[in-house]
Protein backbone atom coordinates (compact mmCIF):
# COMPACT_ATOMS: atom_id res chain seq x y z
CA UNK A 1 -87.38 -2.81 7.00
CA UNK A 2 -86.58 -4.59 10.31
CA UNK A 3 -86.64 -8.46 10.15
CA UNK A 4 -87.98 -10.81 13.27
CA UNK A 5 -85.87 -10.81 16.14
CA UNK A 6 -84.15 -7.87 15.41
CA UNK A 7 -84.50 -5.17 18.71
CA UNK A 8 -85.73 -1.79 17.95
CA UNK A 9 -86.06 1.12 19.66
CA UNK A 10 -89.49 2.54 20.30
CA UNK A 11 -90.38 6.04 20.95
CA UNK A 12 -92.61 5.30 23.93
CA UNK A 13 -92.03 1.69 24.76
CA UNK A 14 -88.32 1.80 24.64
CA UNK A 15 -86.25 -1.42 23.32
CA UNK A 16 -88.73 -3.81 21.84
CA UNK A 17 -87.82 -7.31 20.15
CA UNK A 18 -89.88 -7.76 16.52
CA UNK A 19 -91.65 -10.64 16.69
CA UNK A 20 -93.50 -10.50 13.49
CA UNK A 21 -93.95 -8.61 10.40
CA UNK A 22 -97.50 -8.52 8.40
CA UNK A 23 -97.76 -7.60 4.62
CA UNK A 24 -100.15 -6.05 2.98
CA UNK A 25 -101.68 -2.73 2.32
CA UNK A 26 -101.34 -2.01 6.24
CA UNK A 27 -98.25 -3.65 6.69
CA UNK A 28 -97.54 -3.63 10.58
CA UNK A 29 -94.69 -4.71 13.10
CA UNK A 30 -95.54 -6.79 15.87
CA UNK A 31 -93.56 -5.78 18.91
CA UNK A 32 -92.94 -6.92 22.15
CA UNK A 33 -91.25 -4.63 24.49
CA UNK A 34 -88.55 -5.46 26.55
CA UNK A 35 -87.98 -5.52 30.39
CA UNK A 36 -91.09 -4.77 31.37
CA UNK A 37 -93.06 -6.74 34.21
CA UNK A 38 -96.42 -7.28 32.08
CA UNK A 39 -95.49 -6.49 28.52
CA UNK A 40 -97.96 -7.04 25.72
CA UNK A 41 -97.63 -7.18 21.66
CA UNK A 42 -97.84 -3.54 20.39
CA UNK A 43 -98.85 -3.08 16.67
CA UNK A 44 -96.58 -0.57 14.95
CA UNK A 45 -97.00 0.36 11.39
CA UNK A 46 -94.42 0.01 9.35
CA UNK A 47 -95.12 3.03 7.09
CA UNK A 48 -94.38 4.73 10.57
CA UNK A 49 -90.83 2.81 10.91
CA UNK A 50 -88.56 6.17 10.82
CA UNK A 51 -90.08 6.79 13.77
CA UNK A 52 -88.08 3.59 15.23
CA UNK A 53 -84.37 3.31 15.52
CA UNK A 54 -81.75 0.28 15.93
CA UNK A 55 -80.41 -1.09 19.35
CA UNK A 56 -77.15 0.75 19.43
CA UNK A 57 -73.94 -1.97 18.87
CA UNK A 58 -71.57 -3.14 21.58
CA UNK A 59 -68.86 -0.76 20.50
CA UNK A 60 -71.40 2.48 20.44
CA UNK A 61 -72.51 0.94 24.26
CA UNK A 62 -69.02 1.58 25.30
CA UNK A 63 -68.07 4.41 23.80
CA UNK A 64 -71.11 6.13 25.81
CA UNK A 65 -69.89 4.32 29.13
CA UNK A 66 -66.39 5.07 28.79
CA UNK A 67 -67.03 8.55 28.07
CA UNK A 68 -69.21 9.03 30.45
CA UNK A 69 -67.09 11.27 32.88
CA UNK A 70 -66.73 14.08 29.83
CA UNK A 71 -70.58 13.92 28.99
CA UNK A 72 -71.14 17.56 29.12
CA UNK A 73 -74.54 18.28 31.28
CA UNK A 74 -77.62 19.69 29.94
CA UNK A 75 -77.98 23.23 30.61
CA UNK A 76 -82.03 23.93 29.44
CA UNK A 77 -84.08 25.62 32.37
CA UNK A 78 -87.20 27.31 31.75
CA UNK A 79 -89.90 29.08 34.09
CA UNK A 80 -91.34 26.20 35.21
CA UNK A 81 -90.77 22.48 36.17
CA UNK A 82 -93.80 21.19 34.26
CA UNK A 83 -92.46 22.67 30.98
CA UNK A 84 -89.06 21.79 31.97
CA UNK A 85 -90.19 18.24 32.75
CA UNK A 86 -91.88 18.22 29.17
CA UNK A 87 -88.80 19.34 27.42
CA UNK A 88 -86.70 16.45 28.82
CA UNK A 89 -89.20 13.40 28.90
CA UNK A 90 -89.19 14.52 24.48
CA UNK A 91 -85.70 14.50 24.64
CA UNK A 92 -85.70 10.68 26.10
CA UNK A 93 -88.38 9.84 23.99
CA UNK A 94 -87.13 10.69 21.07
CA UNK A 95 -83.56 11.19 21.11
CA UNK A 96 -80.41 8.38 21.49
CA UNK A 97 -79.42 7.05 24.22
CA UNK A 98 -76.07 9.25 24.39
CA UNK A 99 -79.20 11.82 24.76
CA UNK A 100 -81.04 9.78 27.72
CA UNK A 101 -77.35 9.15 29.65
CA UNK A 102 -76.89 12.88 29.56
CA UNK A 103 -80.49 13.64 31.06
CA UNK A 104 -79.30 10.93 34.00
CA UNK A 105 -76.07 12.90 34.50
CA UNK A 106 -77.97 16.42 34.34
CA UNK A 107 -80.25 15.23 37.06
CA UNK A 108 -78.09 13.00 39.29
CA UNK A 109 -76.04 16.37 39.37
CA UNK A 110 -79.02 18.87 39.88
CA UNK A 111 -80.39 16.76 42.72
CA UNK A 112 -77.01 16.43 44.89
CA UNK A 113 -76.36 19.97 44.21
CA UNK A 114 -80.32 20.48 45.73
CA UNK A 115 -79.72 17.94 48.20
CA UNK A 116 -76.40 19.78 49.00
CA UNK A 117 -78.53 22.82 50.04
CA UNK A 118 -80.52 20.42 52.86
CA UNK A 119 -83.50 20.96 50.82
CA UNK A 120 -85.63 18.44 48.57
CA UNK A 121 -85.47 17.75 44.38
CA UNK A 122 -88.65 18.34 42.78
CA UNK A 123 -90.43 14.78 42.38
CA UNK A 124 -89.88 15.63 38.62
CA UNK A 125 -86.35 15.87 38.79
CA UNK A 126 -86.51 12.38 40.48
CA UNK A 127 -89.01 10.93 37.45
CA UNK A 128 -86.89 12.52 34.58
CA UNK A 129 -83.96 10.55 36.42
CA UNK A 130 -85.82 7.54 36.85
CA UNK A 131 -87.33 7.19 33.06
CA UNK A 132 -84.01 8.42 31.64
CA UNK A 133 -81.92 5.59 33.34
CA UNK A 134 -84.52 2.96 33.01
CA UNK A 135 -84.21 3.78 28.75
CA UNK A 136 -80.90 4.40 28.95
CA UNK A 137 -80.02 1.13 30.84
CA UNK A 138 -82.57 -1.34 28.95
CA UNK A 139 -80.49 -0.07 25.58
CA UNK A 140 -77.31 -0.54 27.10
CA UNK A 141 -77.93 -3.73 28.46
CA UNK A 142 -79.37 -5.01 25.16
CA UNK A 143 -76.39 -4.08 23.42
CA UNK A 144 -74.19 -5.62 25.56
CA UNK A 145 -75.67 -8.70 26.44
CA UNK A 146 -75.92 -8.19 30.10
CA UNK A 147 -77.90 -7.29 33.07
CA UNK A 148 -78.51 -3.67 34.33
CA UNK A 149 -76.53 -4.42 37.30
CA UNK A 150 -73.67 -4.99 34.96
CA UNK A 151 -74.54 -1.84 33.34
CA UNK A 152 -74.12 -0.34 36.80
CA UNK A 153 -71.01 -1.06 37.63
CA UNK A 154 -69.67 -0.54 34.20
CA UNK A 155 -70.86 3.40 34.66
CA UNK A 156 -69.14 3.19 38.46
CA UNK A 157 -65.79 1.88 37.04
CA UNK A 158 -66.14 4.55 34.51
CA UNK A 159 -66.48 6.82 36.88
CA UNK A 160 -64.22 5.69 39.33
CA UNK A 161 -61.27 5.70 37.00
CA UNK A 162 -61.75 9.56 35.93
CA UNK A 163 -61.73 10.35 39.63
CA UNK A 164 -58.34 8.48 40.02
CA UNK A 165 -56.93 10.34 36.84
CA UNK A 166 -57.13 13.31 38.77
């Protein structure tokens, strides 16, 4: 069981901060999500709590940025973007965020290598990228204690140093 002021990770809401537990029969969490412009309290049972999932810790955080560079990419395709688009938005719903950071390299990558054609990325390549770095970053930044521009540049100095090792 989760205790107040602990941060959890919600399957649709992302990184939320407990602000209250009720007992009782219908025992429920009272979450408020994180970095969002207007959130609001979500009820969350907590017979339904495997469904949530600690914050990662600071050492996990930079594991995931420091091995960002050998983060292998994400090689599902199928007939058709919408199913495609479906497969992936599960995948950062419900998986880490080791799983979301490898959607944002998989689509960072298929869009330049689009882009290096002259011709335009599907707009759901560019929302997969968009929701996947926007859960991957609020995590991060959570477990590190710092803003997402921090986050940022951490991922750029990762980067930057395998391109100098090479």
């Amino acid at each position: 069981m989760y205790e107040i002021g602990e941060y959890v990770v919600h399957p649709g809401q992302g990184v939320c901060r407990v602000e209250d537990v009720s007992a009782g029969p219908d025992a429920t969490y009272k979450l408020l999500p994180m970095g969002q412009r207007h959130a609001i309290h979500i009820s969350y049972p907590v017979a339904s709590e495997s469904r949530l999932r600690p914050v990662l810790s600071a050492d996990e955080a930079r594991q995931i940025i420091e091995g960002y560079p050998q983060i292998e990419l994400d090689d599902f395709t199928e007939r058709n973007n919408s199913l495609e688009e479906q497969h992936f938005k599960q995948e950062i719903r419900n998986g880490t965020c080791y799983d979301a950071v490898r959607v944002v390299k998989t689509f960072k990558w298929r869009i330049a290598q689009i882009q290096g054609r002259n011709k335009k990325a599907p707009v759901a390549y560019e929302r997969i990228l968009k929701q996947a770095r926007d859960r991957s970053t609020q995590e991060l930044c959570c477990a590190l204690g710092c803003s997402a521009e921090d986050v940022e540049a951490l991922f750029a100095a990762a980067e930057g140093a395998d391109l100098s090792e090479n």
